[in-house]
Protein backbone atom coordinates (compact mmCIF):
# COMPACT_ATOMS: atom_id res chain seq x y z
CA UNK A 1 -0.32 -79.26 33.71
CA UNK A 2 -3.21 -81.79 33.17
CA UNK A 3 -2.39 -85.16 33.44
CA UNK A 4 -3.01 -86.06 30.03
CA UNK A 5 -1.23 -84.59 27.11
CA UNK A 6 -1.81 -81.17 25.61
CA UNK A 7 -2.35 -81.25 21.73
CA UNK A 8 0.02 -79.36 20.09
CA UNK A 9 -1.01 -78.33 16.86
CA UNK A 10 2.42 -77.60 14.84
CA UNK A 11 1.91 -75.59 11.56
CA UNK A 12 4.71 -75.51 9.07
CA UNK A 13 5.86 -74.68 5.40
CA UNK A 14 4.03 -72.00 4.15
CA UNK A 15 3.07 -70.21 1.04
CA UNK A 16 6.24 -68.53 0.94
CA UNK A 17 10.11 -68.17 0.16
CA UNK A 18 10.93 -68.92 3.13
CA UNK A 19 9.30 -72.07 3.04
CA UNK A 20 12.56 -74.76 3.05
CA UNK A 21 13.76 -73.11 6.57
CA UNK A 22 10.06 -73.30 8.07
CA UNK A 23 10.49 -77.30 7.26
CA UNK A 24 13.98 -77.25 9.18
CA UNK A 25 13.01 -74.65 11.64
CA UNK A 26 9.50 -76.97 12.72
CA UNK A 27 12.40 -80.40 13.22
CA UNK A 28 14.00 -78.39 15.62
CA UNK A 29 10.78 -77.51 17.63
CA UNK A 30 9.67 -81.33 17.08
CA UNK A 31 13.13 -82.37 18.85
CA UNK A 32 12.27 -80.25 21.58
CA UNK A 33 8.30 -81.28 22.16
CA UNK A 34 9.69 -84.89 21.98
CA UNK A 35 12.43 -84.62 24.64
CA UNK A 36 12.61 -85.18 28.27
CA UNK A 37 9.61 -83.87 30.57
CA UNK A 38 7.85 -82.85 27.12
CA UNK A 39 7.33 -86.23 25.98
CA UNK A 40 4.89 -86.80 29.04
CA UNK A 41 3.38 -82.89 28.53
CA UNK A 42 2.50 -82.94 24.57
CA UNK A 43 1.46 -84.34 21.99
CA UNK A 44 2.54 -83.05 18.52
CA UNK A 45 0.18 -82.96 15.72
CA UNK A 46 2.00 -82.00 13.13
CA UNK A 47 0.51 -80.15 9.98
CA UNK A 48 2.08 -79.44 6.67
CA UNK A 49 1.35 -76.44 4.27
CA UNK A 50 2.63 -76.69 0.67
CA UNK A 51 4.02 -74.12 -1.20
CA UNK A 52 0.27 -73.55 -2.98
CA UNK A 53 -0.87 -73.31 0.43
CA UNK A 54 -2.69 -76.93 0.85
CA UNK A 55 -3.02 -77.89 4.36
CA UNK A 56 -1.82 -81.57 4.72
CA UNK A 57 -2.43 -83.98 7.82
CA UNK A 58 -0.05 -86.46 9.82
CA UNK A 59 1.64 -89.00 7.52
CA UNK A 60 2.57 -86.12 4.94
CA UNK A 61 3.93 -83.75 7.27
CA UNK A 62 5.87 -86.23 9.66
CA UNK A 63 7.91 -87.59 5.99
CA UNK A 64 8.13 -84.20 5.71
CA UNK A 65 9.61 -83.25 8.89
CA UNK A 66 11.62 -86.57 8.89
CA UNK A 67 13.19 -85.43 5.57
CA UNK A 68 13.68 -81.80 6.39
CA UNK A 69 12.61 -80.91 3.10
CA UNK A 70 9.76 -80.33 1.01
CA UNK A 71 7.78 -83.28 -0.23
CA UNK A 72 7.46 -83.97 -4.21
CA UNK A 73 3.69 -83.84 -4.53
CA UNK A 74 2.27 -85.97 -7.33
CA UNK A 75 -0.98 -84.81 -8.90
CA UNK A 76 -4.15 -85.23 -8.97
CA UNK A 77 -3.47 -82.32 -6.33
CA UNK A 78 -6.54 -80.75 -4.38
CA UNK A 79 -7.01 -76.74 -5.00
CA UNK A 80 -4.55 -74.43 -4.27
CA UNK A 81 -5.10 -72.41 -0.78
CA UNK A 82 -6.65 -73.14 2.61
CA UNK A 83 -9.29 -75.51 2.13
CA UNK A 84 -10.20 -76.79 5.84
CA UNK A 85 -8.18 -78.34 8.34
CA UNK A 86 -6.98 -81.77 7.98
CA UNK A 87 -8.18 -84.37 9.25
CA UNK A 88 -7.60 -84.76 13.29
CA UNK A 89 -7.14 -81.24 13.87
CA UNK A 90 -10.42 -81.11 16.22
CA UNK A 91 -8.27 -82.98 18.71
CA UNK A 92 -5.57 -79.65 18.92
CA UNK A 93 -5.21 -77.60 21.99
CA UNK A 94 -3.24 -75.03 21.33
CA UNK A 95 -1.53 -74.23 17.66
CA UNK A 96 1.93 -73.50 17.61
CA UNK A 97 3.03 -71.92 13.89
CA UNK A 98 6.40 -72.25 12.68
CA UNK A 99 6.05 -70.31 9.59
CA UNK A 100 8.42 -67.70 8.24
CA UNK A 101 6.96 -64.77 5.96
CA UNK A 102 4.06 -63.51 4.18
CA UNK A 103 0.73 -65.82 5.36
CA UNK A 104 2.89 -67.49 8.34
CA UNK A 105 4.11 -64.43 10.43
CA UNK A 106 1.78 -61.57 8.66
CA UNK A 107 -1.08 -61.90 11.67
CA UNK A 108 -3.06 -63.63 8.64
CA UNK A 109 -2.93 -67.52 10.13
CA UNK A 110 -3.14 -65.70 14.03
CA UNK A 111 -6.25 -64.46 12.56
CA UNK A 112 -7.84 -67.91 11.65
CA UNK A 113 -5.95 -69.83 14.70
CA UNK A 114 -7.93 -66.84 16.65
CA UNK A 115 -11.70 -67.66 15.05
CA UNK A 116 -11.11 -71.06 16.30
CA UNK A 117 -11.10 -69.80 19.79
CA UNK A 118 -8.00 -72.11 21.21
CA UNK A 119 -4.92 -70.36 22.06
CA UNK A 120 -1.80 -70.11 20.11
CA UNK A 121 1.92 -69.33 20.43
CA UNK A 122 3.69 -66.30 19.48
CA UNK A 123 2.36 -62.63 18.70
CA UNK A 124 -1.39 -61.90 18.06
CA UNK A 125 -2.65 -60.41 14.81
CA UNK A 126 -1.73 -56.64 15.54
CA UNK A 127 1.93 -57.63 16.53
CA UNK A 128 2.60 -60.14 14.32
CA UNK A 129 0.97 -57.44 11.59
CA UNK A 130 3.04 -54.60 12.27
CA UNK A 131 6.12 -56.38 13.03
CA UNK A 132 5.96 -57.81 9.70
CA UNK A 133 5.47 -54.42 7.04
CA UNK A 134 8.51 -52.33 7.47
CA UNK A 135 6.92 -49.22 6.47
CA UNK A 136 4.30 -49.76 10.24
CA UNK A 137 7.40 -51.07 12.26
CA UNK A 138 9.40 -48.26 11.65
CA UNK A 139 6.79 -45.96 12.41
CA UNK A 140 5.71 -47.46 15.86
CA UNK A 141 9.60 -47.34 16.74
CA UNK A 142 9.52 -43.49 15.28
CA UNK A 143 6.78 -42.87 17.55
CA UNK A 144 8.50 -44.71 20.61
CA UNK A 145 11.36 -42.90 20.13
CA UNK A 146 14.08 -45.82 18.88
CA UNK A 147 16.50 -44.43 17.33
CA UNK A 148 16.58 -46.02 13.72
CA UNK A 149 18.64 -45.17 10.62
CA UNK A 150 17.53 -42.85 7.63
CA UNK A 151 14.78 -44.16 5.34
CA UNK A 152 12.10 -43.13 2.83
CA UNK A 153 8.98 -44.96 2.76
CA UNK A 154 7.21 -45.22 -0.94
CA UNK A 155 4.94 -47.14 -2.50
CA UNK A 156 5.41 -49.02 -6.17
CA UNK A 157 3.15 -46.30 -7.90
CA UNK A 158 5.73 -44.28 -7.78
CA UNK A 159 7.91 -45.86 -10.40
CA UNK A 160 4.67 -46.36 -13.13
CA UNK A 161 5.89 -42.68 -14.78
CA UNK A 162 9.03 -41.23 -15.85
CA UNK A 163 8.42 -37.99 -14.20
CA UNK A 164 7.22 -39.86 -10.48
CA UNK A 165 10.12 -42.52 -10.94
CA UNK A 166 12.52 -39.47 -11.79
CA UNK A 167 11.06 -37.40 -8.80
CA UNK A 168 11.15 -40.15 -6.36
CA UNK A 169 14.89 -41.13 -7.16
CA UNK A 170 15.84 -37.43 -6.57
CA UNK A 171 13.82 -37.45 -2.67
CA UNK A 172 15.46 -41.11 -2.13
CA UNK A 173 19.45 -38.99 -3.21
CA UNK A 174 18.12 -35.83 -1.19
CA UNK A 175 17.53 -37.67 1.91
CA UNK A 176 19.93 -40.76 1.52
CA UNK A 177 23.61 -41.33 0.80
CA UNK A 178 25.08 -44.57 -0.90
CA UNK A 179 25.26 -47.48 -0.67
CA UNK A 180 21.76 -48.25 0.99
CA UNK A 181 19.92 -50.68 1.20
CA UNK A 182 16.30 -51.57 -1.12
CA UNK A 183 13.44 -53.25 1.07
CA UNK A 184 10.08 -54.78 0.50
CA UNK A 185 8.31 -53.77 3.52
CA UNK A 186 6.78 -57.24 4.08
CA UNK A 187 9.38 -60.22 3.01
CA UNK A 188 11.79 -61.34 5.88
CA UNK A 189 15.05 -63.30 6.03
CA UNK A 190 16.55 -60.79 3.34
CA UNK A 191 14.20 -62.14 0.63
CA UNK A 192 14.33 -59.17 -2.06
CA UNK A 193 16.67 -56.75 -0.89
CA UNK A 194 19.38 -55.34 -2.64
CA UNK A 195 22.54 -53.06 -1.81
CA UNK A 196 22.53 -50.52 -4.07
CA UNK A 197 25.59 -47.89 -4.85
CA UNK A 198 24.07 -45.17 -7.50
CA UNK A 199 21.25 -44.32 -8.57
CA UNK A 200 21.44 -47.34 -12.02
CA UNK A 201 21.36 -49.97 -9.20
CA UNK A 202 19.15 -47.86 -7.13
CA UNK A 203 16.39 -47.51 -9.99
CA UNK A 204 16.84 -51.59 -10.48
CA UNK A 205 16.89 -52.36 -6.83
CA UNK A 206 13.50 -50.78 -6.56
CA UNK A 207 11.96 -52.52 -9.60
CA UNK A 208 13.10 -55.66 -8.18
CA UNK A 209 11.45 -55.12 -4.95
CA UNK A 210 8.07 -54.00 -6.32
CA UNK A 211 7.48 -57.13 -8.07
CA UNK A 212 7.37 -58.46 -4.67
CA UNK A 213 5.39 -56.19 -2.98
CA UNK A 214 3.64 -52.71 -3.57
CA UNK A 215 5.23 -51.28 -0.24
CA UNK A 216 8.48 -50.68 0.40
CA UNK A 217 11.63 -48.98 2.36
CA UNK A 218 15.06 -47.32 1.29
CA UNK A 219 17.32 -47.84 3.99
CA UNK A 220 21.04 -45.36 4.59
CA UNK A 221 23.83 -47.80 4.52
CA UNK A 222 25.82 -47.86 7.82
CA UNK A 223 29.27 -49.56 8.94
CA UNK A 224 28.47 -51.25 12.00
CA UNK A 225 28.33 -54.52 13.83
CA UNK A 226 24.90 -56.41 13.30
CA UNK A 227 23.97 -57.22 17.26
CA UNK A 228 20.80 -59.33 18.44
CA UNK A 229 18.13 -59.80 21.17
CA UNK A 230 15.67 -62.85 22.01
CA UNK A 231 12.38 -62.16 24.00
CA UNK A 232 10.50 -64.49 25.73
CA UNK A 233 7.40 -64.55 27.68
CA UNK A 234 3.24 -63.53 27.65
CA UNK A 235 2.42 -59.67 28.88
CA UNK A 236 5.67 -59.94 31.15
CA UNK A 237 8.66 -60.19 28.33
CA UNK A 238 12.45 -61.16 29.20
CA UNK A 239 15.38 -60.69 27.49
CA UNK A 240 18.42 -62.63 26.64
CA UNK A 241 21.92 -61.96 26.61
CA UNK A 242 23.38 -60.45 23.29
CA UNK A 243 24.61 -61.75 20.31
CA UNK A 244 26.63 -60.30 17.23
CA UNK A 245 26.40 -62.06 13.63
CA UNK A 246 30.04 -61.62 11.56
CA UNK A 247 30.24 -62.55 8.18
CA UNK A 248 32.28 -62.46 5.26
CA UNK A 249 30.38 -61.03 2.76
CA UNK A 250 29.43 -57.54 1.75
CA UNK A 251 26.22 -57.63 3.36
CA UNK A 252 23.93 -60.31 5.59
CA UNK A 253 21.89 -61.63 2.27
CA UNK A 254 19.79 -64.84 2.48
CA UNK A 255 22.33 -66.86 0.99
CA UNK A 256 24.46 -65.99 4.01
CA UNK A 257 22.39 -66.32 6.76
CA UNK A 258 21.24 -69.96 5.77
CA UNK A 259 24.66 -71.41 3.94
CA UNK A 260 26.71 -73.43 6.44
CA UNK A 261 30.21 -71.42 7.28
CA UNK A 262 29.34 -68.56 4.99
CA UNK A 263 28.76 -66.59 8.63
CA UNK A 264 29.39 -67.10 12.41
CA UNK A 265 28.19 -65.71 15.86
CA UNK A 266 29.51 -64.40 18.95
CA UNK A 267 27.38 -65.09 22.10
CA UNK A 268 27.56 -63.47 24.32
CA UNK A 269 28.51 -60.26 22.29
CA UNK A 270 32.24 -58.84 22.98
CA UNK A 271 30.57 -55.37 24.09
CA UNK A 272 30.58 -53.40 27.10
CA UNK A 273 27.90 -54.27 29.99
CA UNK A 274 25.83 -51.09 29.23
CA UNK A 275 25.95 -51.27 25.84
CA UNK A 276 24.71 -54.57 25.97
CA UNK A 277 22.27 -53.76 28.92
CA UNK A 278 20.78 -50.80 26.44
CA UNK A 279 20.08 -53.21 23.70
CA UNK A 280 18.20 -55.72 26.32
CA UNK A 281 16.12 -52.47 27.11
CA UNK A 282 15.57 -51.17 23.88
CA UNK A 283 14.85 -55.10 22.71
CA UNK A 284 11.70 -54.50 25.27
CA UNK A 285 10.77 -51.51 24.46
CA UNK A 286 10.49 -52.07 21.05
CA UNK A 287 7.80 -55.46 21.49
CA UNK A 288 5.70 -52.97 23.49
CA UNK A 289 6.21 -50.45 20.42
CA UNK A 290 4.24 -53.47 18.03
CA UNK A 291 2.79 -54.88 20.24
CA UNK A 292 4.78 -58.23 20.34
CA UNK A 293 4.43 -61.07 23.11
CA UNK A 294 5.35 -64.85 22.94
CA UNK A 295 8.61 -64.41 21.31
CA UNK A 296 10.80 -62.63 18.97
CA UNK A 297 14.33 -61.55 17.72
CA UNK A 298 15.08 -57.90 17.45
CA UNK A 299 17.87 -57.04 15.36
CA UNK A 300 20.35 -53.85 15.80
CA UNK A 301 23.33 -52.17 14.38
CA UNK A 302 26.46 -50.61 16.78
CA UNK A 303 28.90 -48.23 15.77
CA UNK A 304 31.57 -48.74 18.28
CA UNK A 305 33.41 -46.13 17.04
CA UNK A 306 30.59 -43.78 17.53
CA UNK A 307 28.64 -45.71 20.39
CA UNK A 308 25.64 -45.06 18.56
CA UNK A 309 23.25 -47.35 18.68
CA UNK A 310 19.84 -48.09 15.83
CA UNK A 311 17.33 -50.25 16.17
CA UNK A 312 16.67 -52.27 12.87
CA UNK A 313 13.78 -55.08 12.81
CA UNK A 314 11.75 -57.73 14.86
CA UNK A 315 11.06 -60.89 13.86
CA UNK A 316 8.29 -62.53 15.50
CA UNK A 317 8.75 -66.01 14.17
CA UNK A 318 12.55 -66.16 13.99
CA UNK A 319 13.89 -68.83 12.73
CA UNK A 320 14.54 -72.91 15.55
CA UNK A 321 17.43 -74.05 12.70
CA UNK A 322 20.91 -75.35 14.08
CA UNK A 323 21.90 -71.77 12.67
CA UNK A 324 19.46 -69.78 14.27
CA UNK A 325 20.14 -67.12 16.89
CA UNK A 326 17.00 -67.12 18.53
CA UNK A 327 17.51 -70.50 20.14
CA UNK A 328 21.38 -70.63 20.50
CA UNK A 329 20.29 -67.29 22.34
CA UNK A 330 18.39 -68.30 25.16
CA UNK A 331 20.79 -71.50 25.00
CA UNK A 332 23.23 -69.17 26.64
CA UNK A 333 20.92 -67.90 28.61
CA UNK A 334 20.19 -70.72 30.78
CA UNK A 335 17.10 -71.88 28.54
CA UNK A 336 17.50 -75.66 27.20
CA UNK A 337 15.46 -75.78 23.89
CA UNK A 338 13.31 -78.56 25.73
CA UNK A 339 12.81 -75.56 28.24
CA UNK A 340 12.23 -73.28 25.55
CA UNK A 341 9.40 -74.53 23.58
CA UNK A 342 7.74 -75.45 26.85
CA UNK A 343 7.78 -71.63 27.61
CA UNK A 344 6.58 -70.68 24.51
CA UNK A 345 3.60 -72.63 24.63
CA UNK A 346 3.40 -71.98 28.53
CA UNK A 347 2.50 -68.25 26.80
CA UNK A 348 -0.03 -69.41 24.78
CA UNK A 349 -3.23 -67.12 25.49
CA UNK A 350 -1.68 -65.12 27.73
């Protein structure tokens, strides 16, 4: 390292729904940049995008990480959208995004931290891209031969008719039993999905979705355990141990997955070493499917009655909250989250 501090250009918020757990996500990675040998390594300059998209400098976005919560803007307010970048942002080094969702983990912002020609952290824009629509992940597994549950891909069109809509619920019923499960193919942290049990809540699950997005994925319904893998590193990836997410309620909605006690985790996973060893391979195998380095979470389901074993998503920005697996993850894995975001920027450009 030199001996003066690297810039750290911290990106947070975002124009999207997942905008409240960026803000928590970005104090967790702040903790870490600000804690033992980092203090001496970085410097954080910390940048705050609204929920229009406004780029905001220093004294906004430190209130805003102090609070860990979103600001109350008062007007006049500057336009809407990506204007320039704040003030003091020539001084950044390397940019390190903590943003959740469409424009934060969509290999849009990789794009423009990539035109400014400084490195960042996390997956470039064809991993972060593909990782993030459904309908290209699950192809890429497809084609790297990941075993993955039933779906049907379709597109939005579909449902402008009577006779498409009525056509397209009879392929989704041919190919698909209930329940299953409705899917925008580019909204994360269960934004806009729905479990759906016939084809009433099937037909509304779908209209639901499209008014989020024009793409989008039926998934079959299984009973299994919900099982997960961190990866770290640049064109050399590791894995971490395993962890399995229980919860109480009929499915792992958003609600869920960011409520306090409404779910818990098991790390390592209670599983059997080569059960647990295949997931660590397959967790590999699928970044080199996308094309993923830096980081990311790959999710799975396990039958244990069946030992069968699908592959269900990667998330390339997964989530630094006190809830998150990703960093409780490599916690048990030896990696101290001071260690951790050190690593992660280590991979920066690589």
């Amino acid at each position: 390292m030199p001996s003066s501090p690297i810039t750290v250009g911290l990106v947070f918020g975002g124009r999207s729904g997942e905008h409240d757990v960026s803000i928590r996500s970005a104090a967790t990675v702040v903790r870490g940049l600000r804690s033992g040998a980092n203090t001496e390594r970085y410097t954080v300059q910390a940048i705050y995008i609204d929920r229009d998209g406004r780029w905001w400098g220093t004294d906004l976005a430190e209130a805003t990480l102090a609070a860990e919560s979103a600001p109350e803007l008062t007007p006049p307010l500057p336009p809407a959208g990506f204007q320039g970048f704040p003030e003091g942002c020539e001084a950044v080094d390397i940019w390190y995004p903590v943003l959740h969702g469409p424009n934060g983990e969509d290999g849009t912002i990789q794009g423009l931290f990539q035109l400014t020609g400084k490195p960042f952290v996390g997956a470039g824009v064809l991993g972060s891209a593909v990782s993030m629509d459904k309908q290209a992940m699950k192809s890429a597994f497809a084609s790297a031969g990941l075993t993955q549950v039933p779906y049907v891909s379709l597109h939005a069109s579909e449902l402008e008719d009577a006779n498409s809509r009525s056509a397209l619920l009879d392929r989704i019923e041919a190919d698909l039993n209930y329940p299953c499960f409705v899917k925008p193919a580019n909204l994360g942290s269960s934004v806009g999905i729905s479990k759906v049990r016939s084809r009433q809540e099937l037909e509304a699950g779908l209209e639901q979705a499209a008014a989020l997005d024009p793409r989008l994925v039926v998934e079959q319904g299984v009973n299994a355990r919900e099982v997960e893998c961190a990866v770290l590193g640049g064109q050399t990836l590791e894995a971490s141990v395993v962890g399995e997410v229980r919860f109480e309620a009929d499915w792992y909605d958003y609600e869920t997955k960011y409520t306090a006690g409404r779910s818990t985790t098991l790390i390592p996973a209670p599983l059997p070493d080569q059960v647990s060893e295949g997931i660590r391979a397959q967790a590999l195998q699928a970044c080199a499917a996308v094309g993923v380095q830096g980081m990311g979470r790959v999710d799975f389901f396990y039958d244990d009655n069946t030992d069968q074993l699908w592959i269900n998503e990667i998330n390339t920005l997964p989530g630094f909250t006190s809830q998150s697996m990703f960093p409780m993850l490599w916690a048990a894995s030896g990696v101290t989250l001071e260690q951790l975001v050190h690593q992660l920027i280590q991979t920066a450009g690589e």
